[in-house]
C-alpha atoms as a PDB file:
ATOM      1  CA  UNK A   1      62.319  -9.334  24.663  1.00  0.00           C
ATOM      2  CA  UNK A   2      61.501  -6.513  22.501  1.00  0.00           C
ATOM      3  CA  UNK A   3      60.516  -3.321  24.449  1.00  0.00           C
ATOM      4  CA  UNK A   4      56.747  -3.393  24.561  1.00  0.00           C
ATOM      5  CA  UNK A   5      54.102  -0.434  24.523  1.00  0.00           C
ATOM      6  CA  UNK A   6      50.576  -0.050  25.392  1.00  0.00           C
ATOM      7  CA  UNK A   7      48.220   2.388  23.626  1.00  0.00           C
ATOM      8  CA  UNK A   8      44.931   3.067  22.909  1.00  0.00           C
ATOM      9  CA  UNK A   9      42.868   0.287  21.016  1.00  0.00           C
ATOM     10  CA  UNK A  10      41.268   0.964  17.780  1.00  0.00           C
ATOM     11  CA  UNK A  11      38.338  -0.755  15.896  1.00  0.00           C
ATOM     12  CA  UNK A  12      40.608  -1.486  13.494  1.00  0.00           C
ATOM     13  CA  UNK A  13      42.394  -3.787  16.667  1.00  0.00           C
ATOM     14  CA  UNK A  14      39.027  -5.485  17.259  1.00  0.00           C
ATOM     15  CA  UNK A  15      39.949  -8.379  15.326  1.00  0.00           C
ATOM     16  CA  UNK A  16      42.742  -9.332  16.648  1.00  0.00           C
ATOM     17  CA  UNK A  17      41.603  -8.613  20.464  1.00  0.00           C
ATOM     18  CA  UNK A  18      38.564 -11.100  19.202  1.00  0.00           C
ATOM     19  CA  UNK A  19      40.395 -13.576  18.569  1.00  0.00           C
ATOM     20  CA  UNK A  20      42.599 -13.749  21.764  1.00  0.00           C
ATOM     21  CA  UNK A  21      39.354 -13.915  23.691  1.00  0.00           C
ATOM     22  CA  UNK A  22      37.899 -16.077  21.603  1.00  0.00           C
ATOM     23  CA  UNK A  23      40.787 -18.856  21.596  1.00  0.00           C
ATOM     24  CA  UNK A  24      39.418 -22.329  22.858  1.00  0.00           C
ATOM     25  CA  UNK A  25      42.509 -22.101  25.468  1.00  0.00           C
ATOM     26  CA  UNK A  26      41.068 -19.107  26.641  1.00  0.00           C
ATOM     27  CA  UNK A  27      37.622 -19.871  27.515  1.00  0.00           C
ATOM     28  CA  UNK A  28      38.283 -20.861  31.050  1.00  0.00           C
ATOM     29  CA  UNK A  29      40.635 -18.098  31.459  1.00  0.00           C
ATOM     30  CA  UNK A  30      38.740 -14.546  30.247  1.00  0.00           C
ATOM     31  CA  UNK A  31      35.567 -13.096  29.809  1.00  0.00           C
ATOM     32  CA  UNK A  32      34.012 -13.390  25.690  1.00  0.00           C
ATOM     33  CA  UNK A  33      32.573  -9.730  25.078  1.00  0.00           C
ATOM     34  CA  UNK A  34      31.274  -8.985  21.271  1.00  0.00           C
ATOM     35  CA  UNK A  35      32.841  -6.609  19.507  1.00  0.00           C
ATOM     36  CA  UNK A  36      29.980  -3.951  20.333  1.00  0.00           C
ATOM     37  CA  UNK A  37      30.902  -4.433  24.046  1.00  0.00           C
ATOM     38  CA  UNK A  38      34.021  -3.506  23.008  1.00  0.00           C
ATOM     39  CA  UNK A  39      33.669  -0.252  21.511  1.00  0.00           C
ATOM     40  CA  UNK A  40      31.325   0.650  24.135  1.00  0.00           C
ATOM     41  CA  UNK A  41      34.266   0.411  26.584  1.00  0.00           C
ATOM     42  CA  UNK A  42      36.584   2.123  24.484  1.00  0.00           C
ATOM     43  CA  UNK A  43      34.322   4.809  24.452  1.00  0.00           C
ATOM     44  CA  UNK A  44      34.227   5.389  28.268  1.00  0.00           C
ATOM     45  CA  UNK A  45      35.739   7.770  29.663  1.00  0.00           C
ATOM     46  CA  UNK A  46      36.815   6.100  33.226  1.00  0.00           C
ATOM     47  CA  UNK A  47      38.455   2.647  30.651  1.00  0.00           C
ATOM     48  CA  UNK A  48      41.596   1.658  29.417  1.00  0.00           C
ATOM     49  CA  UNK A  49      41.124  -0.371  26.728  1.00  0.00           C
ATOM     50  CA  UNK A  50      44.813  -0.907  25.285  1.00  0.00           C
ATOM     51  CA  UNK A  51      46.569  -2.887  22.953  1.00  0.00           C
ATOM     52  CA  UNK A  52      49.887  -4.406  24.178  1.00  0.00           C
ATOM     53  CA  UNK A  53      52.383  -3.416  21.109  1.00  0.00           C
ATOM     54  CA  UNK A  54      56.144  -4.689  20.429  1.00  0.00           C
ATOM     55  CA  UNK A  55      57.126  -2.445  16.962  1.00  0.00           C
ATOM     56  CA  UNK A  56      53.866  -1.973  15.445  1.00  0.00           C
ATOM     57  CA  UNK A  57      53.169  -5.822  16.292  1.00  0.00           C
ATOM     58  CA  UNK A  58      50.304  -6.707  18.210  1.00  0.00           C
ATOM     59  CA  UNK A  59      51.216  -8.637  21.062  1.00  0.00           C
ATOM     60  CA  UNK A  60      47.794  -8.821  23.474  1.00  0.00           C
ATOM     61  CA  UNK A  61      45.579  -6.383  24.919  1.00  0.00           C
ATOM     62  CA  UNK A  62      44.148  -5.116  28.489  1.00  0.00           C
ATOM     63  CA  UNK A  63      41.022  -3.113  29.519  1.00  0.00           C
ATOM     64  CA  UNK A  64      41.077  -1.692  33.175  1.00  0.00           C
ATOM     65  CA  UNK A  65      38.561   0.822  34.748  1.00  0.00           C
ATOM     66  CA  UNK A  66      39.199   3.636  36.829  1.00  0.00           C
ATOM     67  CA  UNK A  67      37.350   2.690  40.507  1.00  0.00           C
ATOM     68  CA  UNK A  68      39.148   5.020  42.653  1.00  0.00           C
ATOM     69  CA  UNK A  69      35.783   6.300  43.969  1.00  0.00           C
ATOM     70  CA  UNK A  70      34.662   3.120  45.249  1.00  0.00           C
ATOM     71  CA  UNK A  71      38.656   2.582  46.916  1.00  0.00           C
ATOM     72  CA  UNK A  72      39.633   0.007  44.009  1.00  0.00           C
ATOM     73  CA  UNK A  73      42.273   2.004  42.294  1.00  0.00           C
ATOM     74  CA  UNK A  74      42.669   0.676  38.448  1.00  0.00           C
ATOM     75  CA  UNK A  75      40.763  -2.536  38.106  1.00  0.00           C
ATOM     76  CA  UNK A  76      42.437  -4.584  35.587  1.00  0.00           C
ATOM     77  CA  UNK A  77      39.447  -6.119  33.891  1.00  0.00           C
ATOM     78  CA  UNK A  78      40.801  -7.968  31.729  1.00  0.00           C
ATOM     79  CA  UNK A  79      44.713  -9.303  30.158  1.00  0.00           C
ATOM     80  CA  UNK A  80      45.168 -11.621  27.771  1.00  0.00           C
ATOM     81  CA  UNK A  81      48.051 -12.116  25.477  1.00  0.00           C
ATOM     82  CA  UNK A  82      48.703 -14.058  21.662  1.00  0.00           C
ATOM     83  CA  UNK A  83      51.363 -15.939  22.981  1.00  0.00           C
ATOM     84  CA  UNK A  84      51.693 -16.883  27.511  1.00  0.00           C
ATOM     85  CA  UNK A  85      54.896 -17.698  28.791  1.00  0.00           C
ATOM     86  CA  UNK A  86      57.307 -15.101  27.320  1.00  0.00           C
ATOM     87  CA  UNK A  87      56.625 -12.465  29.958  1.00  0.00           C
ATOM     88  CA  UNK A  88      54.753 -10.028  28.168  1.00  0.00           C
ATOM     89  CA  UNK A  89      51.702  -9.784  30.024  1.00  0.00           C
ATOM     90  CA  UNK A  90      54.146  -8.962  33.406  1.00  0.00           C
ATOM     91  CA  UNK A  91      56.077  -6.165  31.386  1.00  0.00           C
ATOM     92  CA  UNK A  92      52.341  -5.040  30.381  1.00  0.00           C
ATOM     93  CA  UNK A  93      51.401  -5.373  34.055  1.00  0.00           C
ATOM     94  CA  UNK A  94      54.008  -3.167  35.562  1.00  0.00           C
ATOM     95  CA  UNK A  95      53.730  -0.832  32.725  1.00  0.00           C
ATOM     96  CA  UNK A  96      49.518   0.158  33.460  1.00  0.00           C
ATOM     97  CA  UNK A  97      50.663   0.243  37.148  1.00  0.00           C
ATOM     98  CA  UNK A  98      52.980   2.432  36.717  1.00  0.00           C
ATOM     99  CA  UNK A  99      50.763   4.584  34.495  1.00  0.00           C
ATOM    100  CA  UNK A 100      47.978   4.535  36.892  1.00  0.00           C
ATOM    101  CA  UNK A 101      50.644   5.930  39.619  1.00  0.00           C
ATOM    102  CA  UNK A 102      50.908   9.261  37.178  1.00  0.00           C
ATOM    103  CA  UNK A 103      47.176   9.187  37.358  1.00  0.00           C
ATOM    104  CA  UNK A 104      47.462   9.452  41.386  1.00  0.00           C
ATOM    105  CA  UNK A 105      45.707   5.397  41.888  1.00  0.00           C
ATOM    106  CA  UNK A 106      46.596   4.115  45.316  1.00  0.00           C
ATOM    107  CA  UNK A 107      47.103   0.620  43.720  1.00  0.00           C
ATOM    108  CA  UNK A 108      45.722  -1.362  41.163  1.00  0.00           C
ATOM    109  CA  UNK A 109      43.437  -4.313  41.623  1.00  0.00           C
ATOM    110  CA  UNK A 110      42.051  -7.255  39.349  1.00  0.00           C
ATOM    111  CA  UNK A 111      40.117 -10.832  40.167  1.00  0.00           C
ATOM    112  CA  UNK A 112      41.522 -13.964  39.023  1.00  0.00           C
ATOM    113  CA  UNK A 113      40.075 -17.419  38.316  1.00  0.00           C
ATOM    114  CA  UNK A 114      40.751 -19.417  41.330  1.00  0.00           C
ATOM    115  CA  UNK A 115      42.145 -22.265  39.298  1.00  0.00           C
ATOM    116  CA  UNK A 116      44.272 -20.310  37.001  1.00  0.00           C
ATOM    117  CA  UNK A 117      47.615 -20.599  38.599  1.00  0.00           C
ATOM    118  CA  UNK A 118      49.957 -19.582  35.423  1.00  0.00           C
ATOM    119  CA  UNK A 119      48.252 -16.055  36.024  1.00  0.00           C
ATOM    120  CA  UNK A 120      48.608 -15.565  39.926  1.00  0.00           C
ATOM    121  CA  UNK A 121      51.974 -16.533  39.436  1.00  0.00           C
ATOM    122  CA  UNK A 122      52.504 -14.070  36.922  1.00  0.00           C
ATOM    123  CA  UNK A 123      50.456 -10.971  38.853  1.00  0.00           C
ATOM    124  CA  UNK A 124      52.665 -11.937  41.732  1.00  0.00           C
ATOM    125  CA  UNK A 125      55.875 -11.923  39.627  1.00  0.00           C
ATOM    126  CA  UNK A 126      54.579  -7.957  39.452  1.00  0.00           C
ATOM    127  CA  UNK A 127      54.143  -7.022  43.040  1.00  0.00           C
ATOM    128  CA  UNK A 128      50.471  -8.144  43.374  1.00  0.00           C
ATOM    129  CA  UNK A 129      49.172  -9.746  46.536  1.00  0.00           C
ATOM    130  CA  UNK A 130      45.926 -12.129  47.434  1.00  0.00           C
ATOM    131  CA  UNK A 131      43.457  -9.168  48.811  1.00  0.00           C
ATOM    132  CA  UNK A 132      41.247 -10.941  51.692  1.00  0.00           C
ATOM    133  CA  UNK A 133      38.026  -9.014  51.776  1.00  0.00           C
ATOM    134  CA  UNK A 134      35.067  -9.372  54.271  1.00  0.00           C
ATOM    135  CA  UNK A 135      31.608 -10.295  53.805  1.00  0.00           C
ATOM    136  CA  UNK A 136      30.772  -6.410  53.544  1.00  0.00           C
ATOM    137  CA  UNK A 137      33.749  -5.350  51.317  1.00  0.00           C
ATOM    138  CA  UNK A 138      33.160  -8.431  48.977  1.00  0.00           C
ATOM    139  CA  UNK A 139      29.253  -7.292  48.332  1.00  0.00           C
ATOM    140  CA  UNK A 140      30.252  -4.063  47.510  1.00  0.00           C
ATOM    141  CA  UNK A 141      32.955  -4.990  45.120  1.00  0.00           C
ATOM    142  CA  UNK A 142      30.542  -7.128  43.400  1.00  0.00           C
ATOM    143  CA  UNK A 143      27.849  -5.013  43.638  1.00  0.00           C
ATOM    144  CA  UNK A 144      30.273  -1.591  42.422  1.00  0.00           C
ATOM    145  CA  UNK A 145      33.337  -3.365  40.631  1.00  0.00           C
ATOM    146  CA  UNK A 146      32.965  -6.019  39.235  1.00  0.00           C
ATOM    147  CA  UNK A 147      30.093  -8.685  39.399  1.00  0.00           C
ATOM    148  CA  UNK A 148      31.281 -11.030  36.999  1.00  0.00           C
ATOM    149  CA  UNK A 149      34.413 -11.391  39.779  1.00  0.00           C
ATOM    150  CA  UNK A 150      32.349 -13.964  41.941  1.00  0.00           C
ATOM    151  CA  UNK A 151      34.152 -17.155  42.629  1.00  0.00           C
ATOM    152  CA  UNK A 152      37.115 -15.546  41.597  1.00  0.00           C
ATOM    153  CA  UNK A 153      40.873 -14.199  43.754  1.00  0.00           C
ATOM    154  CA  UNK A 154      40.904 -10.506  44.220  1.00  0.00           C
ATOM    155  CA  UNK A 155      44.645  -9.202  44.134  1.00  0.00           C
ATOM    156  CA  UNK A 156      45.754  -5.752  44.449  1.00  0.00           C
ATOM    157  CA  UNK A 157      49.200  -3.952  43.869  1.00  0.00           C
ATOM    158  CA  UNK A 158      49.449  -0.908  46.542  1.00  0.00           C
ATOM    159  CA  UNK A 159      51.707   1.747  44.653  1.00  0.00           C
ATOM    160  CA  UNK A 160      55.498   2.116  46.367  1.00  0.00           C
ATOM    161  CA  UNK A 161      55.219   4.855  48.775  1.00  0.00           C
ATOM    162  CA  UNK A 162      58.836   5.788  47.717  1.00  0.00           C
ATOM    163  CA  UNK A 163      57.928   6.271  43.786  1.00  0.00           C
ATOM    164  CA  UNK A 164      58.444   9.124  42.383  1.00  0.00           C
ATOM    165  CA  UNK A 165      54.785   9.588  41.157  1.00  0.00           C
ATOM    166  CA  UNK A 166      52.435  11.667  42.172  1.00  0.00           C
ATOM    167  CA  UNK A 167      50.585  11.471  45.562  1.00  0.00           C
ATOM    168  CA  UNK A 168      47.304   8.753  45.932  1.00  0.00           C
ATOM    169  CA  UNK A 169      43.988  10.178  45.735  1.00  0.00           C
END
C-alpha cells in the first residue's frame, strides 16, 4: 500500500467527501450531512475534518471532535473510505490516534452500527475495544457526544501507557 496521509479538508474536497457519503452502499453505514454541515465542521475549532491522501490522491476522509472535557478523548465521528477492504481506513485509524496522543487524548472513541461487522473488525484490527457503558454514562454520551450514536457500539482505544507521547490530560 502506498503510504497514506491525512490533512486538513478543503471545500474544494467537498465533492468527493459527498460522494463517499452519499454512495447507496453507504447509507446503512454513515451519517449523510450537506455540504453546509460540512464546512460548518471544518470551521470548528475542537474538529478534525481530514481527508485521507495517498500522493495527492484522495483516498477517504474522517471528521473526529475533540471531547476530552466530557472524558471521551477524540471521538471519531465519522470514516469512510472510496474503496473498503484494502486497509486504508486502519492505517487512517492508527494514524488520528496517534495524532491525538501528541495532542495529550487519553484514548480515542467512536460508535459503530451494531450490524456493521466489516467495521468492528477493522477498529479492532487497530487496538479498539467494545466500551460497556451504564445507564448514567450512556445518557451523558448521548446527551454531550454524540446523540445520533443511539442504537449504536461505543469502542474506545486507551493510548499505550508506554508511548512516547505526551502525558493524558
Amino acid at each position: 500500500m502506498t503510504p497514506i496521509a491525512l490533512r486538513p479538508t478543503t471545500p474544494a474536497d467537498l465533492d468527493f467527501v459527498l460522494a463517499i457519503e452519499h454512495r447507496p452502499d453507504n447509507q446503512t453505514l454513515i451519517g449523510r450531512w450537506t455540504r453546509d454541515e460540512h464546512l460548518a465542521v471544518m470551521a470548528r475549532g475542537d474538529a478534525r475534518h481530514v481527508v485521507i491522501d495517498s500522493a495527492g490522491t484522495a483516498l477517504g476522509y474522517l471528521i473526529a471532535f475533540d471531547v476530552r472535557a466530557h472524558g471521551y478523548g477524540f471521538y471519531v465521528k465519522r470514516i469512510a473510505v472510496n474503496e473498503v477492504g484494502r486497509g486504508t481506513g486502519r492505517v487512517a485509524l492508527a494514524q488520528f490516534a496517534a495524532a491525538a496522543w501528541t495532542e495529550g487524548a487519553a484514548l480515542v472513541s467512536l460508535a459503530v452500527r451494531t450490524h456493521n461487522e466489516r467495521a468492528q473488525r477493522c477498529y479492532r484490527a487497530v487496538g479498539f475495544e467494545t466500551w460497556s457503558l451504564d445507564e448514567t454514562a450512556w445518557a451523558g454520551f448521548l446527551a454531550r457526544v454524540d446523540a445520533s450514536a443511539a442504537g449504536c457500539l461505543i469502542m474506545r482505544r486507551l493510548r499505550d501507557p508506554f508511548d512516547s507521547a505526551q502525558e493524558p490530560q
